[in-house]
PDB file of N, CA and C in Angstrom:
ATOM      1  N   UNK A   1      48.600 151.351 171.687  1.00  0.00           N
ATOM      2  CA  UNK A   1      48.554 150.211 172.585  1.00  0.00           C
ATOM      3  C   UNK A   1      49.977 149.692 172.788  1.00  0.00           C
ATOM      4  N   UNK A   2      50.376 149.418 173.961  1.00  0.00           N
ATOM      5  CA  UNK A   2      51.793 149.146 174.002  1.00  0.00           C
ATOM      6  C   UNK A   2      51.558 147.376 174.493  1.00  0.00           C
ATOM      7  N   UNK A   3      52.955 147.080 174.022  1.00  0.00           N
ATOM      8  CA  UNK A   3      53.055 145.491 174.499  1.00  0.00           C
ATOM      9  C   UNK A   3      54.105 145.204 175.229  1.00  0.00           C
ATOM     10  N   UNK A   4      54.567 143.885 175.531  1.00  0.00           N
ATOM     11  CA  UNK A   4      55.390 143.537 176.203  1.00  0.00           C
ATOM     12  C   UNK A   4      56.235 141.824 175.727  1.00  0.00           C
ATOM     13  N   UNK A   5      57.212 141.794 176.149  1.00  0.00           N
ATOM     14  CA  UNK A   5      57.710 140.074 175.666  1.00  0.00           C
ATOM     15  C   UNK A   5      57.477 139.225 176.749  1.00  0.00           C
ATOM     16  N   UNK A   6      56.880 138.032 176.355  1.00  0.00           N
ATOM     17  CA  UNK A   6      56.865 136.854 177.395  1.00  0.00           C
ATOM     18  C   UNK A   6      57.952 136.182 176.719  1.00  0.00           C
ATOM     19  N   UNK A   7      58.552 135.111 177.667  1.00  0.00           N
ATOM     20  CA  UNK A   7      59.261 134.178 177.469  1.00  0.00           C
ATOM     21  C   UNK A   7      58.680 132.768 177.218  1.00  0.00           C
ATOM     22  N   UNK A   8      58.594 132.324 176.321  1.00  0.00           N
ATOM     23  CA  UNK A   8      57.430 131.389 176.566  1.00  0.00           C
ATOM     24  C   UNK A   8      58.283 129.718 176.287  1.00  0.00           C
ATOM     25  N   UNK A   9      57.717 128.114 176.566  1.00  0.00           N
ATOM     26  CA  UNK A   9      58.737 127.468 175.826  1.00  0.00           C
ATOM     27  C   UNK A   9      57.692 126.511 175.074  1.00  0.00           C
ATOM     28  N   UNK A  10      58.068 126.087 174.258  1.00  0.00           N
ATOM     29  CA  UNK A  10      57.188 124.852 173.097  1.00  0.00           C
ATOM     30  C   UNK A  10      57.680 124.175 172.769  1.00  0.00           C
ATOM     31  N   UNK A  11      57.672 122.848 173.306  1.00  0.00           N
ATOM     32  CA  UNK A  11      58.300 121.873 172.855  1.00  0.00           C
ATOM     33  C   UNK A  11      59.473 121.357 172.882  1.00  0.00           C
ATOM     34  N   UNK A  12      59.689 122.248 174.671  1.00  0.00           N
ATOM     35  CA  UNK A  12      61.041 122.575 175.235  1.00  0.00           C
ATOM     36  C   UNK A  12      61.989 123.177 174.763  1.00  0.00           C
ATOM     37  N   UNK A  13      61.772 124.284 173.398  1.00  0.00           N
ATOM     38  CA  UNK A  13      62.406 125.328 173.079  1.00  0.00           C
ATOM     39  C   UNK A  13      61.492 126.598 173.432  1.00  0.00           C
ATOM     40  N   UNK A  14      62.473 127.215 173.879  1.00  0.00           N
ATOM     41  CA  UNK A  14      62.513 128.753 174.324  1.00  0.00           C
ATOM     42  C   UNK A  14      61.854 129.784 173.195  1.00  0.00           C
ATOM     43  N   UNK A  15      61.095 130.799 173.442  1.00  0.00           N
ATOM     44  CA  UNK A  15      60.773 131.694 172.254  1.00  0.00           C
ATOM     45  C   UNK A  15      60.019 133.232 173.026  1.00  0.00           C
ATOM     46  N   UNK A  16      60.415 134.070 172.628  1.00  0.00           N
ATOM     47  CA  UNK A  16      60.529 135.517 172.938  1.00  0.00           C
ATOM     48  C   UNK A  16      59.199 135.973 172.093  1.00  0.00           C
ATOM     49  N   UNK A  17      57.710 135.589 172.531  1.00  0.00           N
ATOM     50  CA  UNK A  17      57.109 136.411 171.771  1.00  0.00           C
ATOM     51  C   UNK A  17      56.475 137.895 171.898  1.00  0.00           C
ATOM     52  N   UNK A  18      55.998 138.627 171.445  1.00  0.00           N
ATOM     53  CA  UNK A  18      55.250 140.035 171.737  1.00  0.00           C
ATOM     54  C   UNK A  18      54.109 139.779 172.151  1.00  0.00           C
ATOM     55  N   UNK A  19      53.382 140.676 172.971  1.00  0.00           N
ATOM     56  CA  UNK A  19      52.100 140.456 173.424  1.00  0.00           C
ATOM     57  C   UNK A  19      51.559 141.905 173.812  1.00  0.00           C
ATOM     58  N   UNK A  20      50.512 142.100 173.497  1.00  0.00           N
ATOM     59  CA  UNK A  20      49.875 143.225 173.932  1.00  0.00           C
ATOM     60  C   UNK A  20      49.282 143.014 175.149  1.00  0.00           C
ATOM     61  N   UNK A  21      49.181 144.282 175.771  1.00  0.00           N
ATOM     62  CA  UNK A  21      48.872 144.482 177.173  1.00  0.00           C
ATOM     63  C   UNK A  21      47.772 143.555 177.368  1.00  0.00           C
ATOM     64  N   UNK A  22      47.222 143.249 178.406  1.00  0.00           N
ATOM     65  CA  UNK A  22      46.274 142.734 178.513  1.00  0.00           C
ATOM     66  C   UNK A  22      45.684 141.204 178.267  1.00  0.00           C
ATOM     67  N   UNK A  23      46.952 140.636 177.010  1.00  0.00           N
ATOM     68  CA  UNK A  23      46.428 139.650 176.552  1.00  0.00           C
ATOM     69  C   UNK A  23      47.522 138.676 176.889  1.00  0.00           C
ATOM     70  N   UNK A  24      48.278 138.454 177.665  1.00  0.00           N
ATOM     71  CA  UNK A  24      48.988 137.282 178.394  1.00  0.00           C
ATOM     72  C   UNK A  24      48.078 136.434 178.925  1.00  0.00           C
ATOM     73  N   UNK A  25      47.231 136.120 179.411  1.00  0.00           N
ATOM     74  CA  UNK A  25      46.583 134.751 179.558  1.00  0.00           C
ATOM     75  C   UNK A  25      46.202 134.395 178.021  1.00  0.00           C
ATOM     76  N   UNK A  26      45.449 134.962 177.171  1.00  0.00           N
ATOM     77  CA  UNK A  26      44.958 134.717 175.810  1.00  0.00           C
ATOM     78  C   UNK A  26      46.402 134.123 175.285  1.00  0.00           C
ATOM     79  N   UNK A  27      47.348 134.620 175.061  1.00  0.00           N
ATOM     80  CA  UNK A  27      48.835 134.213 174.613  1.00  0.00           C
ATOM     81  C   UNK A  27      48.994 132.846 175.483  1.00  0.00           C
ATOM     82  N   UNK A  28      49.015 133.034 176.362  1.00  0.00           N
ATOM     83  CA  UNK A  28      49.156 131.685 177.487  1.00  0.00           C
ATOM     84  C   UNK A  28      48.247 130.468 177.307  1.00  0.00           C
ATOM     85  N   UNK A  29      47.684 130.511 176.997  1.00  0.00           N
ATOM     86  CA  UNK A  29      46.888 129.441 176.211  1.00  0.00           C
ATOM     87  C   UNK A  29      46.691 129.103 175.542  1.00  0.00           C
ATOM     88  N   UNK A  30      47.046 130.049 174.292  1.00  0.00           N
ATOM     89  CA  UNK A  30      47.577 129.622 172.874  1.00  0.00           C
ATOM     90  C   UNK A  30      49.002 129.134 172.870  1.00  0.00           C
ATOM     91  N   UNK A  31      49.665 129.220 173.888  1.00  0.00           N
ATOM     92  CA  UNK A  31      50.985 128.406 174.077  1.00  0.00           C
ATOM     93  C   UNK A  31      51.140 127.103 174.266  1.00  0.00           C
ATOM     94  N   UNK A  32      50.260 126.945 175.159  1.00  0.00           N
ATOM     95  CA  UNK A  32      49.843 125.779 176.236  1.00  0.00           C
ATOM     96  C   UNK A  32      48.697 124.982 174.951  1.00  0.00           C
ATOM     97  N   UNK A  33      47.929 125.549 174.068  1.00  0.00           N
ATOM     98  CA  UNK A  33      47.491 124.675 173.012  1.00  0.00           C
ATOM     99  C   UNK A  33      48.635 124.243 172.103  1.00  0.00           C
ATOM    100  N   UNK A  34      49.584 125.024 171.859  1.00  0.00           N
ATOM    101  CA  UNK A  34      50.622 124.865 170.683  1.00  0.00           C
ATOM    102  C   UNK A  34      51.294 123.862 170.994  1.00  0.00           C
ATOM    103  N   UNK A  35      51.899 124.014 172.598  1.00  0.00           N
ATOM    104  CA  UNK A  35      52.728 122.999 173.365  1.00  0.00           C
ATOM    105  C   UNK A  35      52.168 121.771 172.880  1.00  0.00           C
ATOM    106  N   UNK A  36      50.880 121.681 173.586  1.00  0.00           N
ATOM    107  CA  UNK A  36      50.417 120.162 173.477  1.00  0.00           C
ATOM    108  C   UNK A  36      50.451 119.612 172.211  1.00  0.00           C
ATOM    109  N   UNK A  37      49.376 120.530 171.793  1.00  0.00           N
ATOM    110  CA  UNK A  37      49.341 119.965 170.385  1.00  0.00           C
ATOM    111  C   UNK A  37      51.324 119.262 169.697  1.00  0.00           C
ATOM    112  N   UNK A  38      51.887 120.077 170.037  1.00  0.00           N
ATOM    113  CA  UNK A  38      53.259 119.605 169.226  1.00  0.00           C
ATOM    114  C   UNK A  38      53.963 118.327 170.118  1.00  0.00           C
ATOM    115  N   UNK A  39      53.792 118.389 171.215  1.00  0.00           N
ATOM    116  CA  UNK A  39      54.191 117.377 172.152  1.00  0.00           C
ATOM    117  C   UNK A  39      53.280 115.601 171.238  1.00  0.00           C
ATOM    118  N   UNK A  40      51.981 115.986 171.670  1.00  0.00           N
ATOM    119  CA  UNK A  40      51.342 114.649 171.260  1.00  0.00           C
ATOM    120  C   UNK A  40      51.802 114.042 170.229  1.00  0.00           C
ATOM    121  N   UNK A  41      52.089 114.900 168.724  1.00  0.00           N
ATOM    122  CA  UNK A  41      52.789 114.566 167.649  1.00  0.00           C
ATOM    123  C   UNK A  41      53.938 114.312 167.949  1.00  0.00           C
ATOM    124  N   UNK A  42      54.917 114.363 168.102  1.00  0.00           N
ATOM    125  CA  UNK A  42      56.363 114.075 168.245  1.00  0.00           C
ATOM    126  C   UNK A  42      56.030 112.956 169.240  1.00  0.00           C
ATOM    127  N   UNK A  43      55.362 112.681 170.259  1.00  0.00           N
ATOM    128  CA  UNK A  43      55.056 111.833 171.467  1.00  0.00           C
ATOM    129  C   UNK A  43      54.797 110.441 170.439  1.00  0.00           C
ATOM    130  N   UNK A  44      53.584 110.472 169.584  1.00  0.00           N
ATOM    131  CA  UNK A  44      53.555 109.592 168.430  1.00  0.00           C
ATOM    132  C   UNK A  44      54.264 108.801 168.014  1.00  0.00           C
ATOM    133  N   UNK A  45      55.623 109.125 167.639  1.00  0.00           N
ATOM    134  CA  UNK A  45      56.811 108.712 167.108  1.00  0.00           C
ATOM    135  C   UNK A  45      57.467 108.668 165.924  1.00  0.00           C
ATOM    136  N   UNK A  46      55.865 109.042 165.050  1.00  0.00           N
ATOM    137  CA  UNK A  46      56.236 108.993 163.705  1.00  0.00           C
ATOM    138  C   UNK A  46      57.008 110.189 162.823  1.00  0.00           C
ATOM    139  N   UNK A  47      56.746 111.281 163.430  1.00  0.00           N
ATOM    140  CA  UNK A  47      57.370 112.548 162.973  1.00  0.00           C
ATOM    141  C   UNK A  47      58.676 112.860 163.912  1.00  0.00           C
ATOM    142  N   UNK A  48      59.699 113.396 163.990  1.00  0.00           N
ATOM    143  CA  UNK A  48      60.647 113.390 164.486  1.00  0.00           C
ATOM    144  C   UNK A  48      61.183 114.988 164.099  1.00  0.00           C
ATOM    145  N   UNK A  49      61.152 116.008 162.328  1.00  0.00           N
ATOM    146  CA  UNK A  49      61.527 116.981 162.333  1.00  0.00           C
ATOM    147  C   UNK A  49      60.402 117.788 163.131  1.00  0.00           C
ATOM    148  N   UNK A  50      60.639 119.006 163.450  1.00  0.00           N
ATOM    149  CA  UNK A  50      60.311 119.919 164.521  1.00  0.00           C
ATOM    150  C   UNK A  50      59.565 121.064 163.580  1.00  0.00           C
ATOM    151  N   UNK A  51      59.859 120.773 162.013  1.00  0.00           N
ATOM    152  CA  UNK A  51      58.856 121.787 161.170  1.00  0.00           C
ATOM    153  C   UNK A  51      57.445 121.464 160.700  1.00  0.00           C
ATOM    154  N   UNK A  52      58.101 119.957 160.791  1.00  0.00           N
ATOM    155  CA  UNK A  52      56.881 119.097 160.083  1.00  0.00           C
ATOM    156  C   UNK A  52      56.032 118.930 161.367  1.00  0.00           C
ATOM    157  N   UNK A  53      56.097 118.551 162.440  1.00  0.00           N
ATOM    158  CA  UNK A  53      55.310 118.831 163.678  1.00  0.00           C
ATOM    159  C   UNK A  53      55.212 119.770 163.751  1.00  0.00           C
ATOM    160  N   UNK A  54      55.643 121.206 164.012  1.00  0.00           N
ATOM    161  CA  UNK A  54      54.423 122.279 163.714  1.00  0.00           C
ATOM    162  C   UNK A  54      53.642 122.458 162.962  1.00  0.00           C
ATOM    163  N   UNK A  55      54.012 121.773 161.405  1.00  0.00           N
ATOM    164  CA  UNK A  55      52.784 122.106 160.583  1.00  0.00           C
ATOM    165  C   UNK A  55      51.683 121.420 160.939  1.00  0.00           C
ATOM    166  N   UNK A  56      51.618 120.049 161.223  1.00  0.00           N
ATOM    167  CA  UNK A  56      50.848 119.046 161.838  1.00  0.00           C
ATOM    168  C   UNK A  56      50.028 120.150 163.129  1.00  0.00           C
ATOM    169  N   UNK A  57      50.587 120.547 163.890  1.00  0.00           N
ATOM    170  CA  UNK A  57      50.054 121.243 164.774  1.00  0.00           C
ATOM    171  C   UNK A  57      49.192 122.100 164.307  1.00  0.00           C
ATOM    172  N   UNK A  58      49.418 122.558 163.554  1.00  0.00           N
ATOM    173  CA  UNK A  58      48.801 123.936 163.008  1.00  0.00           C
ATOM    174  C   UNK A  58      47.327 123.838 162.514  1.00  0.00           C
ATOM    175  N   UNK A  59      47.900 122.462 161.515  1.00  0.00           N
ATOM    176  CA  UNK A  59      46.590 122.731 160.811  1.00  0.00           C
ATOM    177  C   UNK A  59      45.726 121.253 161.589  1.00  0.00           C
ATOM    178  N   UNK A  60      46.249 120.701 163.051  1.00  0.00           N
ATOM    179  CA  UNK A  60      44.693 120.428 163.736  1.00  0.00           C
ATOM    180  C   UNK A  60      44.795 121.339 164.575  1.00  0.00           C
ATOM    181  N   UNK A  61      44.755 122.723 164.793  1.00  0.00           N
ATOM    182  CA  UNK A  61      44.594 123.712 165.708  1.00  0.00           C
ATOM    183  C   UNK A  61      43.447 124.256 164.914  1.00  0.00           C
ATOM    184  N   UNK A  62      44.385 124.493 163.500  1.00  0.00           N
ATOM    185  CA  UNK A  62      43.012 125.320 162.903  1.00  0.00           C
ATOM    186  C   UNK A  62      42.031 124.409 162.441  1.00  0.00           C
ATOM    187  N   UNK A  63      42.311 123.235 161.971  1.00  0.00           N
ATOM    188  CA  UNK A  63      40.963 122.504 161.890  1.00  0.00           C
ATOM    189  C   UNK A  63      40.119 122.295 162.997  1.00  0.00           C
ATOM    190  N   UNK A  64      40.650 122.620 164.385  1.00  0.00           N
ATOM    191  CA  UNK A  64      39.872 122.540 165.070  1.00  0.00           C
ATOM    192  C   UNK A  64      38.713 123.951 166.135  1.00  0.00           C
ATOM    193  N   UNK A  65      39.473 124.513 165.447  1.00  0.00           N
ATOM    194  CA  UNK A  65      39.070 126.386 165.842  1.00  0.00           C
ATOM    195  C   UNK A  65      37.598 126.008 164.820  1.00  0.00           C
ATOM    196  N   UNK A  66      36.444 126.798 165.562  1.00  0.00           N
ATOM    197  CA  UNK A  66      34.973 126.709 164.830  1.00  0.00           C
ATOM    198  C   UNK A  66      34.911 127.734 163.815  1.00  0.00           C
ATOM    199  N   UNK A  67      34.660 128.024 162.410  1.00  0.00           N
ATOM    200  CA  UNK A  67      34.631 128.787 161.514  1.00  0.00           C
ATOM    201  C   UNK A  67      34.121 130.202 161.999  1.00  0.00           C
ATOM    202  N   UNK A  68      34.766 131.478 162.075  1.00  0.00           N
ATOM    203  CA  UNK A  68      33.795 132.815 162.716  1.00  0.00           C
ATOM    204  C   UNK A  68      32.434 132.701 162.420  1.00  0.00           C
ATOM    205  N   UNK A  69      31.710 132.361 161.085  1.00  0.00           N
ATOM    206  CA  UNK A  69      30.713 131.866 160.971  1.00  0.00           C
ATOM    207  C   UNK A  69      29.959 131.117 161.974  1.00  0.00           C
ATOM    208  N   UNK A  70      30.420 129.817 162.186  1.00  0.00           N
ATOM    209  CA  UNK A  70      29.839 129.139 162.896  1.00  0.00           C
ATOM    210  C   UNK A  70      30.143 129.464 164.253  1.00  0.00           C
ATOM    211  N   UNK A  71      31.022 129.872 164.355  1.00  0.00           N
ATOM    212  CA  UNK A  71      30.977 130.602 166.273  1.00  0.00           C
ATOM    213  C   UNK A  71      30.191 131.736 166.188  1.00  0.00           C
ATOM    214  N   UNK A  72      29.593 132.008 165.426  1.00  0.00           N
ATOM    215  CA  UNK A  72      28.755 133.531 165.295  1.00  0.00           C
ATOM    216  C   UNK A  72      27.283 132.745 165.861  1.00  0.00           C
ATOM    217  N   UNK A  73      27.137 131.657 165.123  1.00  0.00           N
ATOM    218  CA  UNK A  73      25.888 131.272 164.906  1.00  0.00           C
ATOM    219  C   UNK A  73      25.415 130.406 166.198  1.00  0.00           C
ATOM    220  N   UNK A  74      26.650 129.611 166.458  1.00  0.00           N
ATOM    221  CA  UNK A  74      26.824 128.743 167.643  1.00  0.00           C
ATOM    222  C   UNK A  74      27.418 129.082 168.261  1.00  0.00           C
ATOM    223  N   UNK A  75      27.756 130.214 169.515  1.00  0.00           N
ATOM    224  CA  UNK A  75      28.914 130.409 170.564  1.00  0.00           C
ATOM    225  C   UNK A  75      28.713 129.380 171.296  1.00  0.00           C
ATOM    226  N   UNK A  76      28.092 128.868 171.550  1.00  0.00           N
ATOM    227  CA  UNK A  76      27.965 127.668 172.698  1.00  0.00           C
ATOM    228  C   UNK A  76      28.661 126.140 172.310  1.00  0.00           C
ATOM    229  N   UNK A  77      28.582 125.932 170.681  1.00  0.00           N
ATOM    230  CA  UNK A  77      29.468 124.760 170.476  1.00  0.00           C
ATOM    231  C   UNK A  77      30.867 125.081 170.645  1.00  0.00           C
ATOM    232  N   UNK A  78      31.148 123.440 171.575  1.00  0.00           N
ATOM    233  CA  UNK A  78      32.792 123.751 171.278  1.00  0.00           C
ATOM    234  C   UNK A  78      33.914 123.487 170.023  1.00  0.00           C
ATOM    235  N   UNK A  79      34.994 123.750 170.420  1.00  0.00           N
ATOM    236  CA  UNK A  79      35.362 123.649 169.322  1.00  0.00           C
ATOM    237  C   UNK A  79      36.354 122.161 169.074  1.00  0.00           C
ATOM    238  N   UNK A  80      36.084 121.854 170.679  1.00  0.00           N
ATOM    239  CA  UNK A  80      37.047 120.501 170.226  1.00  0.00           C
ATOM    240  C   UNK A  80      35.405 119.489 169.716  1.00  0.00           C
ATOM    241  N   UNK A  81      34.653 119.439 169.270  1.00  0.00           N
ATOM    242  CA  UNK A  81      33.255 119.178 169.253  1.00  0.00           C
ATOM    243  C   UNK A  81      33.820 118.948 167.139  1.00  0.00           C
ATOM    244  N   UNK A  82      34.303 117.649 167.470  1.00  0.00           N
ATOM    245  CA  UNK A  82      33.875 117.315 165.412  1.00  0.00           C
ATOM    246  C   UNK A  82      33.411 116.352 165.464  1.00  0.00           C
ATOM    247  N   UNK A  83      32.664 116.279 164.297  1.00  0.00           N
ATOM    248  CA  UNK A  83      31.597 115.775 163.364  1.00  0.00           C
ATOM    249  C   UNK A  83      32.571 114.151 163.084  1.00  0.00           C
ATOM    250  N   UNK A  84      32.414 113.302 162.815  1.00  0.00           N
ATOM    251  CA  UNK A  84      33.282 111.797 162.756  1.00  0.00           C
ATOM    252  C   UNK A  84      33.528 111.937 161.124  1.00  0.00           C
ATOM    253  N   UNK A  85      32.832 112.808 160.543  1.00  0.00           N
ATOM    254  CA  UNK A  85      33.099 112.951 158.967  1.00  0.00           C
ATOM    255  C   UNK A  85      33.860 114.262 159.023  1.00  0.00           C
ATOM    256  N   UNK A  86      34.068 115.295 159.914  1.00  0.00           N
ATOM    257  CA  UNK A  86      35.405 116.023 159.190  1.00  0.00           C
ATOM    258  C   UNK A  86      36.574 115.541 160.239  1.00  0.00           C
ATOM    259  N   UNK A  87      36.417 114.562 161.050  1.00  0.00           N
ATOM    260  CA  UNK A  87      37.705 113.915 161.726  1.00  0.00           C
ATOM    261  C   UNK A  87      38.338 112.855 160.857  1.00  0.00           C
ATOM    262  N   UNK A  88      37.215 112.268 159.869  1.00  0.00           N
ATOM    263  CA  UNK A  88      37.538 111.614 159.151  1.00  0.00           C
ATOM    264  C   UNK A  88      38.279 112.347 157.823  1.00  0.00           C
ATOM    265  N   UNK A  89      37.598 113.079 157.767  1.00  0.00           N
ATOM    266  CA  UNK A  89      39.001 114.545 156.309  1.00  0.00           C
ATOM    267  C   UNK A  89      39.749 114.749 156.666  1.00  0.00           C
ATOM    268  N   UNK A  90      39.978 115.119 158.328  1.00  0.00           N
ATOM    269  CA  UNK A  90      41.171 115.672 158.911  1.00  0.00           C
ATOM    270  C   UNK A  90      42.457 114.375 158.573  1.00  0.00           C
ATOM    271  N   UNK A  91      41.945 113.167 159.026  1.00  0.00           N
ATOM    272  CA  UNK A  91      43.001 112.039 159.117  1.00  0.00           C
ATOM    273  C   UNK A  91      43.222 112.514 157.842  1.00  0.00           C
ATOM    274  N   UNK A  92      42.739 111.957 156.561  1.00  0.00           N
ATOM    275  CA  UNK A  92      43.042 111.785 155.438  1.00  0.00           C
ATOM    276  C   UNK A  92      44.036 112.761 155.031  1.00  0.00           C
ATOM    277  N   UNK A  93      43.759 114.172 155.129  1.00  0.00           N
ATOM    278  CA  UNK A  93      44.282 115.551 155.016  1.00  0.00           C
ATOM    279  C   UNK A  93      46.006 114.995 155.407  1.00  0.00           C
ATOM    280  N   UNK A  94      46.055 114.994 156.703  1.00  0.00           N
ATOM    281  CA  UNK A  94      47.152 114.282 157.178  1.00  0.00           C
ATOM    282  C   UNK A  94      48.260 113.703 156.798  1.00  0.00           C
ATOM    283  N   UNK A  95      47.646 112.612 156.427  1.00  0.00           N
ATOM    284  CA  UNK A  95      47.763 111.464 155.643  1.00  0.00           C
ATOM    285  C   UNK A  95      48.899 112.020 154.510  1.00  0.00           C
ATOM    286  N   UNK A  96      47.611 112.909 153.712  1.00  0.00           N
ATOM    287  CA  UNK A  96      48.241 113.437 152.394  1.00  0.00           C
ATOM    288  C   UNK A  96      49.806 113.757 152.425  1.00  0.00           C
ATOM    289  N   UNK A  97      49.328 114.848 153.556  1.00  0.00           N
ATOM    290  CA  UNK A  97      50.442 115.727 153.474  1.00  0.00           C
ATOM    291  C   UNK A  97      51.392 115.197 154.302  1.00  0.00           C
ATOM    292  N   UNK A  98      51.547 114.236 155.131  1.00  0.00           N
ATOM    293  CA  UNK A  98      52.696 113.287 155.567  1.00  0.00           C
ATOM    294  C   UNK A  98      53.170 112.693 154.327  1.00  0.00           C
ATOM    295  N   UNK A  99      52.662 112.542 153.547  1.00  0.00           N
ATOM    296  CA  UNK A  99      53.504 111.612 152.812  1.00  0.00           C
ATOM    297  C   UNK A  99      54.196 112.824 151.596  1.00  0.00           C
ATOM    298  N   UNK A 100      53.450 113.638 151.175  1.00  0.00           N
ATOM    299  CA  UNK A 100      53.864 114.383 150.173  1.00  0.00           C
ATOM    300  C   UNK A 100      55.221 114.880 151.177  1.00  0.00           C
ATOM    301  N   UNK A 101      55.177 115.749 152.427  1.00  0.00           N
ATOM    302  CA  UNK A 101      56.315 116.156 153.308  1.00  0.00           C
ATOM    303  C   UNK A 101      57.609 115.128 153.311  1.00  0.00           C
ATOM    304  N   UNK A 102      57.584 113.909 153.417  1.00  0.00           N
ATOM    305  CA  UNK A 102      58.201 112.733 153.680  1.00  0.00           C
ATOM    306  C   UNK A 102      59.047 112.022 152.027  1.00  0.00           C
ATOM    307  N   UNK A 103      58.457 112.291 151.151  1.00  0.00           N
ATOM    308  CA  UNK A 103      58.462 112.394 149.527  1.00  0.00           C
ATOM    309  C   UNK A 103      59.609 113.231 149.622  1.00  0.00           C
ATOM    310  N   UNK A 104      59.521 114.981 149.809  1.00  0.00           N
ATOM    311  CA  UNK A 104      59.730 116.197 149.775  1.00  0.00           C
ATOM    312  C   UNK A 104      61.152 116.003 150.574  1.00  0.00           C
ATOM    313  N   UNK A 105      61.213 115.752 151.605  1.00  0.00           N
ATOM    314  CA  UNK A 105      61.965 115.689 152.428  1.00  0.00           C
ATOM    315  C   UNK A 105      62.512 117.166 153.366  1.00  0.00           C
ATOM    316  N   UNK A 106      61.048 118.493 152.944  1.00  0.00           N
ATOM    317  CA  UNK A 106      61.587 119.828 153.041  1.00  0.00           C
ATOM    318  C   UNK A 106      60.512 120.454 153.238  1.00  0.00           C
ATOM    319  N   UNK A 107      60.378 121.295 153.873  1.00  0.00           N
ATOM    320  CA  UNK A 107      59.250 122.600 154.048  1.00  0.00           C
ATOM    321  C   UNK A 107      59.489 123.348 153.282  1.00  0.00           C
ATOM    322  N   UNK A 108      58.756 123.973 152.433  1.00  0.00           N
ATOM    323  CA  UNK A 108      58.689 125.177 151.495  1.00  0.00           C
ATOM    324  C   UNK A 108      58.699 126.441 151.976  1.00  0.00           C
TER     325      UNK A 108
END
């Protein structure tokens, strides 16, 4: 299977990723989720480094992606679709790890 590089930008930096044939819109929208997602955080005001907002990004991307499990079981739920009790873990989660990051002063 051969691929190709898009140019893509996030967060108004530039980035050269690989993509296999076929899957530039799939890539393109995982960009365009990454974007936002990192925009809204930094938009916030409270985070300002650019590592610590991706991690933030990351893990409400993946907290918000439906378990293969449960997209097996449910293709029809979405996935921006949470429960007020794991939005409520998610904050907390957050929470945590803002402050432990902020403590730290460093990404590992």
């Amino acid at each position: 299977m051969s691929s190709k590089q898009l140019d893509v930008q996030i967060m108004g930096q530039s980035y050269i990723l690989g993509c296999p044939e076929g899957g530039e819109t799939r890539l393109m929208e995982a960009v365009g989720k990454v974007d936002s997602a990192m925009c809204k955080i930094r938009d916030a005001g409270k985070i300002k480094a650019r590592d610590r907002i991706a991690v933030l990004a990351a893990l409400n991307l993946a907290f918000e992606s439906p378990e293969p499990a449960t997209a097996a079981a449910n293709p029809a739920q979405s996935n921006t679709d949470i429960s007020p009790d794991s939005q409520q873990r998610l904050t907390q989660l957050l929470k945590r790890l803002d402050q432990v990051l902020e403590q730290d002063g460093q990404l590992i």
